[in-house]
Protein backbone atom coordinates (compact mmCIF):
# COMPACT_ATOMS: atom_id res chain seq x y z
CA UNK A 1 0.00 0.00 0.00
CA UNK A 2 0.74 3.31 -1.22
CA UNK A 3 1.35 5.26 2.55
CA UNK A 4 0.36 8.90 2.64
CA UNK A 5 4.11 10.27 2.92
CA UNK A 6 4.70 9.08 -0.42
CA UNK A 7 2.33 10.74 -2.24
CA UNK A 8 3.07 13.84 -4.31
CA UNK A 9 -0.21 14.59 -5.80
CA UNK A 10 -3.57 15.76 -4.21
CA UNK A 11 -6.97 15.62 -5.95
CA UNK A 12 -9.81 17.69 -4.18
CA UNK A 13 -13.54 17.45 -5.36
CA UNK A 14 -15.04 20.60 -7.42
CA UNK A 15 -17.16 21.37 -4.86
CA UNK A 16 -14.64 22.73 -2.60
CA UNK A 17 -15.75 25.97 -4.07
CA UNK A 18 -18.55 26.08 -1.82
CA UNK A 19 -16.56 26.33 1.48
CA UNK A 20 -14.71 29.72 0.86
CA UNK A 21 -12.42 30.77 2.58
CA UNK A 22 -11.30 27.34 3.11
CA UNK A 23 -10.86 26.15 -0.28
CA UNK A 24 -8.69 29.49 -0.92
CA UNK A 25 -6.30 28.87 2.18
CA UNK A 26 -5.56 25.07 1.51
CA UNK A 27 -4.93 25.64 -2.15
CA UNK A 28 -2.57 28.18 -1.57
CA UNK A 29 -1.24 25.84 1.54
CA UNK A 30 -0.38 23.31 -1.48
CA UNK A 31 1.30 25.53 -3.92
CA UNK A 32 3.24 26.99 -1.01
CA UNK A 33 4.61 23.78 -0.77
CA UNK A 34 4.77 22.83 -4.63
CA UNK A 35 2.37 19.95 -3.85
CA UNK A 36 0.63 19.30 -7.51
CA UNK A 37 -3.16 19.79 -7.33
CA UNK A 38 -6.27 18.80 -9.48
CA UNK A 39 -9.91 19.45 -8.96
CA UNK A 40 -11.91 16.46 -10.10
CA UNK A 41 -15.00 16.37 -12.65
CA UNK A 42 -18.16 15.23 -11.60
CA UNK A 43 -17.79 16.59 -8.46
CA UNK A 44 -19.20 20.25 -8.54
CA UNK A 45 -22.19 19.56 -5.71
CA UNK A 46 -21.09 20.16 -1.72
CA UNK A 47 -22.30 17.13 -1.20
CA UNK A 48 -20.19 15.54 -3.19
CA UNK A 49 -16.76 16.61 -1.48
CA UNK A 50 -15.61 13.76 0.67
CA UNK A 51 -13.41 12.03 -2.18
CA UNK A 52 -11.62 10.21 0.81
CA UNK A 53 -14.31 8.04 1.21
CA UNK A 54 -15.11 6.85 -2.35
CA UNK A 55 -12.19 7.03 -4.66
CA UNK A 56 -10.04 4.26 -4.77
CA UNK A 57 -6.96 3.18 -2.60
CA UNK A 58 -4.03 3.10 -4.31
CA UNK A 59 -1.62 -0.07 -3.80
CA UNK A 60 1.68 0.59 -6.08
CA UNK A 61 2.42 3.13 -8.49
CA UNK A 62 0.17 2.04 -11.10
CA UNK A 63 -2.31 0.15 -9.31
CA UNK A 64 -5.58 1.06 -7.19
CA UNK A 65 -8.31 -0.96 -5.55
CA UNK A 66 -11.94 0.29 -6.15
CA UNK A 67 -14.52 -0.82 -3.46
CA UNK A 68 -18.17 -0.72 -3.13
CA UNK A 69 -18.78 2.59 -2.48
CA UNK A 70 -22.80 1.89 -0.52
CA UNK A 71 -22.07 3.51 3.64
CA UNK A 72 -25.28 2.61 5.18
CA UNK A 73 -25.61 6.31 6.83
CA UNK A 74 -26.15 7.43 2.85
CA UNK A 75 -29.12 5.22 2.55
CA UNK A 76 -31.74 8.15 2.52
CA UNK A 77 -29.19 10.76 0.74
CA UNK A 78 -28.73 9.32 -2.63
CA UNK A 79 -27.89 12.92 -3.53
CA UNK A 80 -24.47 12.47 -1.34
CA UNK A 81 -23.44 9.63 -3.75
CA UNK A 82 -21.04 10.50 -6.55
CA UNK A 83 -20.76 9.02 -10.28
CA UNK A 84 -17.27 7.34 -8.51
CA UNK A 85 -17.08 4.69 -11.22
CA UNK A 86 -16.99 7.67 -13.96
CA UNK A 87 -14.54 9.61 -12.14
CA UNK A 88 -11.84 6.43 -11.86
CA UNK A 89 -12.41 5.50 -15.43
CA UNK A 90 -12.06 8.53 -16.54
CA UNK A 91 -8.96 8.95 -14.88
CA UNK A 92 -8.05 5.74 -16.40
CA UNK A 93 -6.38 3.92 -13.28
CA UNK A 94 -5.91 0.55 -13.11
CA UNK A 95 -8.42 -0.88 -10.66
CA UNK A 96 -8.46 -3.65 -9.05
CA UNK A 97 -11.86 -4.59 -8.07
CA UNK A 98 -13.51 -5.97 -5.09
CA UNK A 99 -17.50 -5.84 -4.24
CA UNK A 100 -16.67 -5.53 -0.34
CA UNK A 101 -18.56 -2.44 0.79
CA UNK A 102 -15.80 0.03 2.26
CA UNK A 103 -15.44 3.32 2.95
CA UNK A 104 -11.98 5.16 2.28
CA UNK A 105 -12.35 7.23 5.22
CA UNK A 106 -12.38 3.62 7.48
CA UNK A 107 -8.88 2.90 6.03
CA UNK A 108 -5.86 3.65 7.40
CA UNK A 109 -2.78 2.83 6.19
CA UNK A 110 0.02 2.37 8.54
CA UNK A 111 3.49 0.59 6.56
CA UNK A 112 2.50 -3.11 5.45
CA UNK A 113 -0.86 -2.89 7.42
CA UNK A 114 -4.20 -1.42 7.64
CA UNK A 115 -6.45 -0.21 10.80
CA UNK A 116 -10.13 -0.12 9.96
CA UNK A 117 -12.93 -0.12 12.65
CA UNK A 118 -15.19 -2.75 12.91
CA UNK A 119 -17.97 -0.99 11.45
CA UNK A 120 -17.09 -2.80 8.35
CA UNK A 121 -18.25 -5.74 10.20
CA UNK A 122 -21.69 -4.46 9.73
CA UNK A 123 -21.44 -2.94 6.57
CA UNK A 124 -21.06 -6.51 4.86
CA UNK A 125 -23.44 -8.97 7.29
CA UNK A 126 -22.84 -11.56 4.49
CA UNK A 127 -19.43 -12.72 5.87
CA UNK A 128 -18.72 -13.80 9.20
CA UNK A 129 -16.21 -11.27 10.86
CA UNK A 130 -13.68 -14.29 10.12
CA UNK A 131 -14.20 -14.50 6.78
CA UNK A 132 -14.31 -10.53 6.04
CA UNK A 133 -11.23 -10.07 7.43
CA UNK A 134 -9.19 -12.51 5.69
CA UNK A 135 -11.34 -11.04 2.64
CA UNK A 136 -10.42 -7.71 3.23
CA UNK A 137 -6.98 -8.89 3.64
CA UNK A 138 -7.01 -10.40 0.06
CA UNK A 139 -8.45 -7.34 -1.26
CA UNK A 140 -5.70 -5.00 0.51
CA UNK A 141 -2.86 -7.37 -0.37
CA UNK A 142 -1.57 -7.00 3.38
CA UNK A 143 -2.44 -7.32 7.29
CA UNK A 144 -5.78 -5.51 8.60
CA UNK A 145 -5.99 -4.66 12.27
CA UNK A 146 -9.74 -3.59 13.52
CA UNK A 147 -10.38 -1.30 16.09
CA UNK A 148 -13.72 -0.72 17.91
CA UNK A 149 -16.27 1.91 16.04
CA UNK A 150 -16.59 4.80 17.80
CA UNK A 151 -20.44 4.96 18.32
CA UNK A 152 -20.60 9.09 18.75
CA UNK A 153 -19.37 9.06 15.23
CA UNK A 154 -22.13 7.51 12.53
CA UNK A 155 -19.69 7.21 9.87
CA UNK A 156 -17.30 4.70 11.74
CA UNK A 157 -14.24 6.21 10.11
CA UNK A 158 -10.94 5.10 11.51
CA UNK A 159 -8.85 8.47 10.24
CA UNK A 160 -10.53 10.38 12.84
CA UNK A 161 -9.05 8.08 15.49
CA UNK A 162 -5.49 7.17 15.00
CA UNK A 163 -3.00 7.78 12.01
CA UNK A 164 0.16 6.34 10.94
CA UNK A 165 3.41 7.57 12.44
CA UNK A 166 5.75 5.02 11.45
CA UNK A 167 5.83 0.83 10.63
CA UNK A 168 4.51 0.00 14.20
CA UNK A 169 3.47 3.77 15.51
CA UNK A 170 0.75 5.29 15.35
CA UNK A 171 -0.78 8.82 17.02
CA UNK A 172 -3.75 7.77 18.08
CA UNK A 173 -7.16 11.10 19.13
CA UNK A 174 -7.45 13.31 21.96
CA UNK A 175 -10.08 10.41 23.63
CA UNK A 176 -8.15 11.38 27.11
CA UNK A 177 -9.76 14.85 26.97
CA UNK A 178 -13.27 13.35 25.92
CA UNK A 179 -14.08 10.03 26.42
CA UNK A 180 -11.53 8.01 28.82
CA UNK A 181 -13.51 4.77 28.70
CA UNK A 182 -13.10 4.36 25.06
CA UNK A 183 -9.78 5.74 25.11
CA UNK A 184 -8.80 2.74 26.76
CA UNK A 185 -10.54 0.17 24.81
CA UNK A 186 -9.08 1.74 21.90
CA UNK A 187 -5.65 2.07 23.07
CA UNK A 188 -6.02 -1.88 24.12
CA UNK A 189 -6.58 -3.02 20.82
CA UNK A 190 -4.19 -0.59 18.85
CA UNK A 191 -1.32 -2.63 21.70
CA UNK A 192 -3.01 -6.41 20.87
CA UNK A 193 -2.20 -5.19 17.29
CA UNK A 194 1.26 -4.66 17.79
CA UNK A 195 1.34 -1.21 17.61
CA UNK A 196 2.95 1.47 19.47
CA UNK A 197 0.15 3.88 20.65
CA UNK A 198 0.97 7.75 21.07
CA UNK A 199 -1.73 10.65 21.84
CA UNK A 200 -2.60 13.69 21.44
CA UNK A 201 -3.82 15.88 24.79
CA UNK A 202 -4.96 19.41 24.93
CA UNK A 203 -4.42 20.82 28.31
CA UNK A 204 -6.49 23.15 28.42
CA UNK A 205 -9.80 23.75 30.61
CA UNK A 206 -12.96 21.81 28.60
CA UNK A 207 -11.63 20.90 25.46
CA UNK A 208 -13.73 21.74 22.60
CA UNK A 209 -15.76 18.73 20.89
CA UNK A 210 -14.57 19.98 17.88
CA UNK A 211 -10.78 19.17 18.51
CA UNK A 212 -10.75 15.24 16.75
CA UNK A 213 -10.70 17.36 13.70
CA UNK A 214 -6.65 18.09 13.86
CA UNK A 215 -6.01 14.53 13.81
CA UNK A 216 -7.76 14.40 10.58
CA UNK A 217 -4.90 16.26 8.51
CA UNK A 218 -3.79 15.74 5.25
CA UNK A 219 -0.61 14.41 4.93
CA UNK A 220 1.51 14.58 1.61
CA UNK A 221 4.85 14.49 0.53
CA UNK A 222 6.92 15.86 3.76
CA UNK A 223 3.89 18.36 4.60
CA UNK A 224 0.86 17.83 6.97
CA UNK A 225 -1.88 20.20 6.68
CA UNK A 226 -4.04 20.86 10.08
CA UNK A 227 -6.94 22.19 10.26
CA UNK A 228 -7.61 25.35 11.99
CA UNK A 229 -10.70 26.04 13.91
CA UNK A 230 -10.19 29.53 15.48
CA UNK A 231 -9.94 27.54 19.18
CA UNK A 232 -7.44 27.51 21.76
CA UNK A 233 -6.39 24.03 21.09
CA UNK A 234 -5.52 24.80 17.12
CA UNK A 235 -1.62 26.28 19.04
CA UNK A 236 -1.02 22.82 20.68
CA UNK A 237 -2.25 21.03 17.64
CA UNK A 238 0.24 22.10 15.65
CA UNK A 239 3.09 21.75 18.10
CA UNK A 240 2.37 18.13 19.07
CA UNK A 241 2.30 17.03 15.79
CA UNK A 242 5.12 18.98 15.15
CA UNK A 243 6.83 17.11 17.55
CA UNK A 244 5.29 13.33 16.48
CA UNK A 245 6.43 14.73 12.84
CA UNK A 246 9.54 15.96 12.98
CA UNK A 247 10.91 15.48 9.52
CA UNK A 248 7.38 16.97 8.40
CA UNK A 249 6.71 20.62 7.61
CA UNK A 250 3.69 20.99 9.66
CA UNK A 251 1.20 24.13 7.89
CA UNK A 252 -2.38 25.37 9.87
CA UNK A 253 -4.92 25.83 7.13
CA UNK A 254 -8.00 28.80 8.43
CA UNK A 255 -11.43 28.83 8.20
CA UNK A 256 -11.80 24.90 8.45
CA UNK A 257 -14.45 24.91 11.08
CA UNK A 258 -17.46 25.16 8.93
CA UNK A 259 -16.29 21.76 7.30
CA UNK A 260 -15.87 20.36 10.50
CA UNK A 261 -19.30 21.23 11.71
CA UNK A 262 -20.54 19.12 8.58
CA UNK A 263 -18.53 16.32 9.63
CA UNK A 264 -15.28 16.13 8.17
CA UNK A 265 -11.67 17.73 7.93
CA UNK A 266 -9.09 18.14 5.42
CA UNK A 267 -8.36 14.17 5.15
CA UNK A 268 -12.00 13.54 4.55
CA UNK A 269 -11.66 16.21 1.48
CA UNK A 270 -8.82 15.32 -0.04
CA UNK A 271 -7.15 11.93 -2.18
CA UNK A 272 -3.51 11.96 -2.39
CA UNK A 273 -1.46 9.73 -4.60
CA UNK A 274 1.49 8.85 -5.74
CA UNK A 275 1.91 9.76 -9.73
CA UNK A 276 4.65 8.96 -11.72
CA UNK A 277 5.97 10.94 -14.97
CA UNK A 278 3.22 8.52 -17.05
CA UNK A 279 0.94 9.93 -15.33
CA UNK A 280 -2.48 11.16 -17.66
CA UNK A 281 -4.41 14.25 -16.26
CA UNK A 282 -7.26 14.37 -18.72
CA UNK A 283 -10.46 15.61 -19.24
CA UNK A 284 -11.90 14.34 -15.78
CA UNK A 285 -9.52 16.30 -14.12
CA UNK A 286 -8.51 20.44 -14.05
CA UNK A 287 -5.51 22.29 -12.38
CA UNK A 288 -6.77 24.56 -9.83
């Protein structure tokens, strides 16, 4: 799998024009940093700007695996559902398919493994939790580790809970300011999975709710883009994962709290790949 340090290239949905200033301040955030930058077609509707979650995950250089895009908490919001199939072919990738429902936003990819929740569990009731798994696992080409779903969050997306530091490290949500209980059964099951489990803290008196958004940054190349909120946490943010990301160039992005408030952060809006020099940007794509 294709880790999100290694990627040079970020595609962001159309409809990232509707959440000015925001869309203003992270494109600017990428050409700062000579990150390379498309908009994609088919994607001009706000609804239709979470390309995390349904374009496809990329394995090597030249090959992706497209899922069954179908999140049960889209059931009764068909509007929310983009032509995804278009958009890949028309970027002509080389998909690998599999008809496992799976969200990109439950996938995180952490070296030679993957941490999902177990949401996806429920999302396919047709295989036995045994039998997804080592499905999944055939699909992914490498090890998954679930984690519990964190049941305050509908989606069940795992990049608002932990992210990939290194091979066997991962930096893992602020769950000691706001939930301790699960905090622990998370942290338990990151540690049965072999991984070693750091955490973010904001010392400061009530933490907002709002503050699991900086752990959803994008990450590309040797940048990580956080989302800023206007809080008093958005200071510490950027210093602790500063400090978990030292060979990173860690950038605050404004204005992202109106995206949060509708449920998602700058990882949620973004897909970063790698590209080589074959690359094609065609007519399904546009330069900012």
């Amino acid at each position: 799998m294709i880790n999100d340090y290694q990627t040079n290239v970020v595609y962001l949905a159309d409809g990232i024009r509707h959440y000015m200033p925001l869309a203003v301040n992270l494109l600017n955030a990428l050409e700062d940093a000579g990150v390379e930058t498309h908009l994609l077609r088919h994607t001009e509707s706000s609804k239709h700007i979470w390309v995390r979650d349904f374009m496809p995950l990329q394995m090597d250089e030249n090959r992706f695996l497209q899922y069954r895009y179908a999140p049960d908490y889209l059931k009764n919001d068909p509007d929310y559902m983009p032509l995804y199939e278009t958009i890949c072919r028309g970027l002509h990738l080389r998909c690998k398919q599999t008809k496992l429902v799976i969200d990109g936003g439950n996938v995180v990819k952490c070296g030679e493994r993957v941490i999902m929740t177990d949401k996806v569990f429920k999302e396919n009731p047709d295989y036995t939790p045994e039998c997804l798994r080592r499905l999944l696992e055939e699909a992914f080409e490498c090890e998954v580790c679930i984690i519990p779903w964190d049941r305050y969050e509908i989606f069940g997306h795992a990049d608002g809970m932990v992210r990939s530091i290194g091979d066997n490290c991962v930096l893992m949500n602020n769950y000691i300011d706001l939930d301790k209980s699960f905090r622990e059964k998370l942290k338990g099951a990151l540690e049965v999975g072999g991984f070693h489990v750091e955490e973010l803290h904001y010392d400061v008196p009530r933490p907002s709710k709002q503050s699991w958004a900086y752990l959803n940054f994008l990450q590309v190349k040797n940048n990580i883009f956080v989302p800023g909120l206007s809080l008093r946490e958005d200071e510490l943010a950027v210093e602790q994962i500063q400090k978990y990301y030292p060979h990173h160039k860690v950038v605050l992005v404004p204005d992202c709290l109106n995206l949060v408030m509708d449920g998602g952060a700058l990882n949620c809006i973004s897909w970063n790949v790698l590209c080589n020099e074959q690359t094609q940007h065609n007519d399904y794509t546009e330069n900012k």
